[in-house]
Protein backbone atom coordinates (compact mmCIF):
# COMPACT_ATOMS: atom_id res chain seq x y z
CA UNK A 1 113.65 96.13 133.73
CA UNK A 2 113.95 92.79 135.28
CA UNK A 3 116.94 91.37 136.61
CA UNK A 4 117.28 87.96 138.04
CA UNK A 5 120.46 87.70 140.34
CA UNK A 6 121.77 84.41 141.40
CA UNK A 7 118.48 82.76 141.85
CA UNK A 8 117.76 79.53 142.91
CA UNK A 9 114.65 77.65 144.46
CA UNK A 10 115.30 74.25 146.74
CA UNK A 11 112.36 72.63 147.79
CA UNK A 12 112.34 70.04 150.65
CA UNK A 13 113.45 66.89 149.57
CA UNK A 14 116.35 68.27 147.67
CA UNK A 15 114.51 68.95 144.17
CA UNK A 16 116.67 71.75 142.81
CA UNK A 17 114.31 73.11 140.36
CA UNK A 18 116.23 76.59 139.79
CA UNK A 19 119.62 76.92 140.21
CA UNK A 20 121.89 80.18 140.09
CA UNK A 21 119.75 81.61 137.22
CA UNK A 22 120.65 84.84 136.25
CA UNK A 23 118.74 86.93 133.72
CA UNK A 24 118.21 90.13 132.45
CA UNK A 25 114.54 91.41 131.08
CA UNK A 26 114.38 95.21 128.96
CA UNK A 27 111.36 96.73 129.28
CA UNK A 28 108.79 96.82 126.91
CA UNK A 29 110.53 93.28 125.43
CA UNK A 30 108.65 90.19 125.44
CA UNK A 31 111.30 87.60 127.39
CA UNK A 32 110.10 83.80 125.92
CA UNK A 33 111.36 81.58 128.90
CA UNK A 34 111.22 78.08 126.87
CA UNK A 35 112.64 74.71 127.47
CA UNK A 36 111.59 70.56 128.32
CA UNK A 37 108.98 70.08 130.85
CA UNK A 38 110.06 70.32 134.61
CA UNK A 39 113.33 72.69 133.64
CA UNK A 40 111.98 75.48 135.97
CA UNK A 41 110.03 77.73 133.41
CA UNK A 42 106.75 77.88 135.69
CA UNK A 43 108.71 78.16 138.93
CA UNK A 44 111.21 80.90 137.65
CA UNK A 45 107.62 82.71 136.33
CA UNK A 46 106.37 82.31 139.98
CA UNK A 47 108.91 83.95 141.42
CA UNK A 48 108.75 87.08 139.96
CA UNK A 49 105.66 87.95 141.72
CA UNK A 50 106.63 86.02 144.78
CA UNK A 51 104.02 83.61 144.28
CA UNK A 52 106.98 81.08 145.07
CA UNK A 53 109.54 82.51 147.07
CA UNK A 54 112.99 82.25 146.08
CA UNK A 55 115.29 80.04 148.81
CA UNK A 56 118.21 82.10 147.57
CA UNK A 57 118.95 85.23 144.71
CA UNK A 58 117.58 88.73 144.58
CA UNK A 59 114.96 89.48 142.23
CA UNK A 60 114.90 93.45 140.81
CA UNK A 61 112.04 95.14 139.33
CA UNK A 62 113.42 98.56 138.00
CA UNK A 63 116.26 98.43 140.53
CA UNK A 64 114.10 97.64 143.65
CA UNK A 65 114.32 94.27 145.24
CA UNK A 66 110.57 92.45 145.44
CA UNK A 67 111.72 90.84 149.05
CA UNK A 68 111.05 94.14 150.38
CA UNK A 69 108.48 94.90 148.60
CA UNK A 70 104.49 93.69 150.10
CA UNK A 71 103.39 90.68 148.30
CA UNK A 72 100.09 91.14 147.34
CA UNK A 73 100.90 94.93 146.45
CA UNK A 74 103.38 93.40 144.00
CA UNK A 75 101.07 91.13 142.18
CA UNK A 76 98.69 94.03 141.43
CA UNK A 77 101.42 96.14 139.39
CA UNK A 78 101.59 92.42 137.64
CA UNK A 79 98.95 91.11 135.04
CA UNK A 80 99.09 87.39 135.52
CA UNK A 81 97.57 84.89 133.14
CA UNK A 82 97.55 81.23 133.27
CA UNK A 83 96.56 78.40 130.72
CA UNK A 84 93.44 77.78 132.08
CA UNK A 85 92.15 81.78 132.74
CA UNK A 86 91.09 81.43 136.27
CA UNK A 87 88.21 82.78 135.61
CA UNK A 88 85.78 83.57 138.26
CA UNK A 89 82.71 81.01 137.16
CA UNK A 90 80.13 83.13 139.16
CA UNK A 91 81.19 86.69 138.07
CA UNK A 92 80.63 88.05 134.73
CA UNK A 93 83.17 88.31 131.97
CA UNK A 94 82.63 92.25 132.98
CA UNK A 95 83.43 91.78 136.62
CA UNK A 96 86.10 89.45 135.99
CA UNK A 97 87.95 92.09 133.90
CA UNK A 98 86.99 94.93 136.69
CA UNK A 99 88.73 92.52 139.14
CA UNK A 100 92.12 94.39 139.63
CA UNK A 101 90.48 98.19 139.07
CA UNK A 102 88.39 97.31 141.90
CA UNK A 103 90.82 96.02 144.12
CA UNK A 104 92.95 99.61 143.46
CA UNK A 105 89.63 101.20 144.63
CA UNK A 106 88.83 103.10 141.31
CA UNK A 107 85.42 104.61 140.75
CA UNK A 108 82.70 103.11 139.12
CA UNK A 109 82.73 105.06 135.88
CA UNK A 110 86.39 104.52 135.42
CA UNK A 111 85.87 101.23 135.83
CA UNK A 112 83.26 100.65 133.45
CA UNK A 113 85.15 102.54 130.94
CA UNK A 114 88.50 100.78 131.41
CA UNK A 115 86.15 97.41 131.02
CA UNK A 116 84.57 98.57 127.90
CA UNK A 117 88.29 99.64 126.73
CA UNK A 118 89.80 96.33 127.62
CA UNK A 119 87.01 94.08 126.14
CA UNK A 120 87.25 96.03 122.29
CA UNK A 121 90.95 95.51 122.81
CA UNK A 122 90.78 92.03 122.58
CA UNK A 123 88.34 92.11 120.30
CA UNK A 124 85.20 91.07 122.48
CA UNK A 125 82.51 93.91 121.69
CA UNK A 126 81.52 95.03 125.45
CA UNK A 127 77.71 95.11 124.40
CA UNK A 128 77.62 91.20 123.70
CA UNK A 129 80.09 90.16 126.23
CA UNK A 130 80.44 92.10 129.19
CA UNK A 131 77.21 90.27 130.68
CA UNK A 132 78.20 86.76 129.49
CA UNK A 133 79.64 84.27 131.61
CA UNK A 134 82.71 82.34 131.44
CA UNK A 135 80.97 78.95 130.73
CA UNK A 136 78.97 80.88 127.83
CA UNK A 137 82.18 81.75 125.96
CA UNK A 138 84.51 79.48 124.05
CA UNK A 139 88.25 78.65 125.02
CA UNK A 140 89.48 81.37 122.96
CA UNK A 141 87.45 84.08 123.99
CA UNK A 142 87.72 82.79 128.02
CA UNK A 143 91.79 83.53 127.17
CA UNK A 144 90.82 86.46 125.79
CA UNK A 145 88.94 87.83 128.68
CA UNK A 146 92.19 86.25 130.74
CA UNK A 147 94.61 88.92 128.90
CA UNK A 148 91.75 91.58 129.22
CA UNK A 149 91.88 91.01 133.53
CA UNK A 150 95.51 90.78 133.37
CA UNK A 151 95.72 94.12 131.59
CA UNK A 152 93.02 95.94 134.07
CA UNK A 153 95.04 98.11 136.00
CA UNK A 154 97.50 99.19 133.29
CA UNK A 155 100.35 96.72 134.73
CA UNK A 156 104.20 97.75 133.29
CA UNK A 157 104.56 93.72 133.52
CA UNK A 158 102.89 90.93 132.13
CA UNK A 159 103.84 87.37 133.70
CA UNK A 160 102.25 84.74 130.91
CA UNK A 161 102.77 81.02 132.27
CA UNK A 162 101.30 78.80 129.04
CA UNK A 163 98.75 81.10 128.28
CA UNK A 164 97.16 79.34 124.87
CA UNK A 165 98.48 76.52 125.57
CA UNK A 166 94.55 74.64 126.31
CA UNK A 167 92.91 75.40 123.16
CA UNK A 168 93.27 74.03 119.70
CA UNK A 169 96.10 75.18 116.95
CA UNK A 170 93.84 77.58 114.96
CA UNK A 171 92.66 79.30 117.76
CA UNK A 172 96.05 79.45 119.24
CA UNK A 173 97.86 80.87 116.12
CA UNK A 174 94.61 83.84 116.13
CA UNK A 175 95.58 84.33 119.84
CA UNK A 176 99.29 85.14 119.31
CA UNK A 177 98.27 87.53 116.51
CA UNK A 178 95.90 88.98 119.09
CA UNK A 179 98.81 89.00 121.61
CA UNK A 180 101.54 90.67 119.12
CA UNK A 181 98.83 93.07 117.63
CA UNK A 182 98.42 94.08 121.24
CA UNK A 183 101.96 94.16 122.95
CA UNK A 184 102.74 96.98 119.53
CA UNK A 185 100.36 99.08 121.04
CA UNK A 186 100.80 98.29 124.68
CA UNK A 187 104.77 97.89 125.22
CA UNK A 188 104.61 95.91 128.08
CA UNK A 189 107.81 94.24 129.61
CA UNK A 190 106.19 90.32 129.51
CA UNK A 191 108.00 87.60 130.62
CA UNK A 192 105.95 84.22 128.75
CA UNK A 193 106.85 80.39 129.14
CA UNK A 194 105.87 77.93 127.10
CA UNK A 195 107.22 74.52 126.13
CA UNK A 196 106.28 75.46 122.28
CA UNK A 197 109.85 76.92 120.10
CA UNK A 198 107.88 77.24 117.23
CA UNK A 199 105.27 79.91 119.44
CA UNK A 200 108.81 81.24 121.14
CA UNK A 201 109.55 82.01 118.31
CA UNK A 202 106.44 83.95 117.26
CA UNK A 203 106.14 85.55 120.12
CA UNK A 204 109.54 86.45 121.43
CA UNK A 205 111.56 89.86 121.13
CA UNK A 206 113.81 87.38 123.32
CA UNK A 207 114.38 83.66 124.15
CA UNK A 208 115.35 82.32 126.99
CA UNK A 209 116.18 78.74 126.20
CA UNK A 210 116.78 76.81 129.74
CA UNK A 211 117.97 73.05 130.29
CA UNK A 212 116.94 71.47 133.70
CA UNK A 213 117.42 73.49 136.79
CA UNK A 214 116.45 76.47 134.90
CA UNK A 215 120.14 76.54 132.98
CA UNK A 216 120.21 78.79 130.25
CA UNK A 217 121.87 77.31 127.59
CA UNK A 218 121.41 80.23 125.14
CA UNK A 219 119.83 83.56 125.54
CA UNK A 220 119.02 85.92 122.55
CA UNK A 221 116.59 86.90 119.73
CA UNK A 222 115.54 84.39 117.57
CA UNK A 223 116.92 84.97 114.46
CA UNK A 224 120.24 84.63 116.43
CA UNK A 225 119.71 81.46 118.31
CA UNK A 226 118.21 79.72 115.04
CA UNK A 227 120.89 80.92 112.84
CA UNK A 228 123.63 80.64 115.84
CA UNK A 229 122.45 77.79 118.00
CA UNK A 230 125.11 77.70 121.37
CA UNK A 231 125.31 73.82 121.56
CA UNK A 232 124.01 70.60 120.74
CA UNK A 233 121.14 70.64 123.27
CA UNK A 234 119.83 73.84 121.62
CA UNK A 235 119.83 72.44 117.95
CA UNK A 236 118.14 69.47 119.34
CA UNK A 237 115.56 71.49 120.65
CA UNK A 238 115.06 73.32 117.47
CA UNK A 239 114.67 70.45 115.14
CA UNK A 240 115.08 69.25 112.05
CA UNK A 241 113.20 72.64 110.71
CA UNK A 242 115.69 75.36 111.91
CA UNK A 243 116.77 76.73 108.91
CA UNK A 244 113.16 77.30 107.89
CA UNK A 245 112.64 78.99 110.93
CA UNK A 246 114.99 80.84 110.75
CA UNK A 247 114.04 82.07 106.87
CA UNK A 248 110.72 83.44 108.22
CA UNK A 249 111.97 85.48 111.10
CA UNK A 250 115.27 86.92 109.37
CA UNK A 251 114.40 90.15 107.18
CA UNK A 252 116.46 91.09 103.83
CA UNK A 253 119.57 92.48 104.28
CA UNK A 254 119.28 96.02 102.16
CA UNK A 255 123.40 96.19 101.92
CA UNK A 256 122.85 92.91 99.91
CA UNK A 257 120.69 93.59 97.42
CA UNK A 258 122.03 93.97 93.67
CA UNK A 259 121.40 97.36 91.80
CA UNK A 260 120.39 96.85 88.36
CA UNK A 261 120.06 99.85 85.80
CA UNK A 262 116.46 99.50 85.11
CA UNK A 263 114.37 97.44 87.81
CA UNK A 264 113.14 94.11 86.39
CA UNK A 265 109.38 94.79 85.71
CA UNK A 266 108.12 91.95 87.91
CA UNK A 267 106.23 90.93 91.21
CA UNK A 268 107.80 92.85 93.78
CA UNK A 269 109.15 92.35 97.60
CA UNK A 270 108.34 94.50 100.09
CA UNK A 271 111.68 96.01 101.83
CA UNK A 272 110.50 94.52 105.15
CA UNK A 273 109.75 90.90 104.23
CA UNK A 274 111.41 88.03 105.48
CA UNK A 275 113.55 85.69 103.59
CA UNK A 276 110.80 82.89 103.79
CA UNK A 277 108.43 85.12 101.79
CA UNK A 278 111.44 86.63 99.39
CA UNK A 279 112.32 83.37 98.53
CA UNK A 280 108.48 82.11 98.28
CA UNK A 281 108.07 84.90 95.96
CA UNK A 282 110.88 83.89 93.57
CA UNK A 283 110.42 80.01 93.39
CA UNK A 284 106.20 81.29 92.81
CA UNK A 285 107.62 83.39 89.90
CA UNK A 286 109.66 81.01 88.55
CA UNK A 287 112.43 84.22 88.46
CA UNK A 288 116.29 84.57 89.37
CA UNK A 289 116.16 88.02 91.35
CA UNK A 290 112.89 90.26 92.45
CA UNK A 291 112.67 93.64 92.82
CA UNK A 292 112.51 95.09 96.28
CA UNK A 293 110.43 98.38 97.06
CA UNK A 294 110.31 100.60 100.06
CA UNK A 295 107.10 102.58 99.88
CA UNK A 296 107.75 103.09 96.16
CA UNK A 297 111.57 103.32 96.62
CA UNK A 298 113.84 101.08 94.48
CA UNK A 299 116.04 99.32 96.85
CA UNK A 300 117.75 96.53 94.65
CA UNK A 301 117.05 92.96 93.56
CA UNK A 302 116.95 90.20 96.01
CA UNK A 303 118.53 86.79 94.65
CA UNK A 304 120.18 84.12 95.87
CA UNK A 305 123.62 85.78 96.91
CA UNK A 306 120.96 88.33 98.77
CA UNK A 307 119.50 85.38 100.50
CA UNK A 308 122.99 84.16 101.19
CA UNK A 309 124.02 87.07 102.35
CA UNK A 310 121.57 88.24 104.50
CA UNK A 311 121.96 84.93 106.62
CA UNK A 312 125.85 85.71 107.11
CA UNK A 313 125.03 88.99 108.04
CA UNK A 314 122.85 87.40 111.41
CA UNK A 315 125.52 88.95 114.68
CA UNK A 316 127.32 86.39 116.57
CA UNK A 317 124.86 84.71 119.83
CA UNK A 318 125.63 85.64 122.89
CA UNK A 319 127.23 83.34 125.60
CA UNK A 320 125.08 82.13 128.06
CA UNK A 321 125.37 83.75 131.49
């Protein structure tokens, strides 16, 4: 776990560009830190592996205080990936990935293996990339090569600062897939700015929604800060398009499904979809209520009291610490 305590950073001049933020991290979540430009995202990011130093605040990782702990020893149990990769131009996308392995002092054959593991990971088949170099690859696969050095050494923690935030929307929504594909597999504890909501949203098993000097104003999943927004500044940072956000990332609510005799003998929903596609599926149909399945199982018909429902049923958000 992470746990931010108190922390601020003051730089001379007397920009306060974290105040007294205090935040708590679970591991193996993905923590969105998201919010205007300038609010502190970046800096609070920086932090965390002491690339910045706090001026006051502890920082934990797993109970130990990173003050104490060497610098550069605590950036290798970190991946660390940027927007623009910071990739090494004159080192193949094979040694760029071996970068961290190498640094730990592993053997050659590990090394090469973990590269070949990393590269199919992220989908980049070792045989036609590992001897490439970064100007011979497109944005998309240079950020893929990015996550592949981050993840060299098997790091608990993932610090993601804008990560597909240079490359165009298509490749950026394929990118996030890649990402959540790989974080259901991996379990990392990632902490991940952006400016986006709508890729906080994707993303996040957590948001961290922050106001200038790094204030959260709200701190929870998503379906509970779209369906419960704290204030006014986080519905205006939302938009207009809330409640449809919050339709795609809400799932049914089983205790509010109907029970009907004999199952309508219709399309059917899948027990695990969201409300966005229950409700696609009914207006598509042109039908009042669905059936909804569970591999095979009848659970009940989803209408609109079950939509209704299932939207009351979101818990209460959390006050902001």
């Amino acid at each position: 776990m992470i746990a931010l305590e108190s922390v601020s950073k003051l730089y001379p001049g007397g920009t306060n560009a974290v105040h007294g933020l205090s935040l708590e991290i679970e591991a193996g979540e993905t923590c969105v830190l998201v919010g205007p430009s300038g609010c502190g995202k970046s800096t609070t990011l920086r932090m965390i592996n002491r690339l910045i130093e706090p001026s006051s605040g502890r920082i934990l990782v797993d109970g130990e205080d990173t003050s104490r702990v060497d610098p550069v020893v605590l950036r290798l149990k970190m991946g660390y990936v940027i927007q623009r990769t910071g990739l090494f131009p004159h080192q193949t996308v094979g040694e760029n990935v071996a970068t961290v392995p190498k640094l730990w002092g592993w053997g050659r054959a590990r090394v090469k293996q973990r590269v070949e593991e990393l590269l199919t990971l992220v989908g980049l088949p070792p045989a036609e990339y590992r001897d490439r170099y970064p100007h011979q690859l497109s944005g998309g696969q240079q950020q893929r090569v990015g996550f592949a050095r981050a993840l060299g050494a098997d790091p608990p923690i993932l610090l993601m600062d804008e990560p597909f935030g240079a490359v165009d929307r298509i490749t950026r929504e394929r990118l996030q897939n890649e990402f959540l594909r790989i974080q259901r597999t991996l379990q990392k504890t990632v902490v991940f700015v952006t400016h986006d909501i709508d890729e906080a949203i994707r993303v996040g098993d957590r948001i961290a929604l922050l106001n200038f000097g790094a204030k959260v104003e709200q701190y929870d999943t998503p379906a509970v800060i779209l369906g419960r927004p704290a204030g006014d500044f986080v519905s205006g940072f939302l938009g207009h398009e809330r409640v449809l956000k919050l339709l795609a990332v809400t799932r049914i609510e089983h205790s509010t499904l109907r029970h009907s005799a004999k199952p309508a003998e219709a399309t059917e929903i899948s027990g695990d979809s969201s409300l966005a596609d229950a409700l696609a599926a009914l207006l598509e149909t042109g039908r009042d209520s669905l059936p909804v399945y569970d591999d095979g199982r009848y659970l009940g018909d989803f209408d609109a009291h079950s939509l209704q429902e299932s939207l009351r049923a979101l818990p209460a958000a959390e006050a902001a610490p």
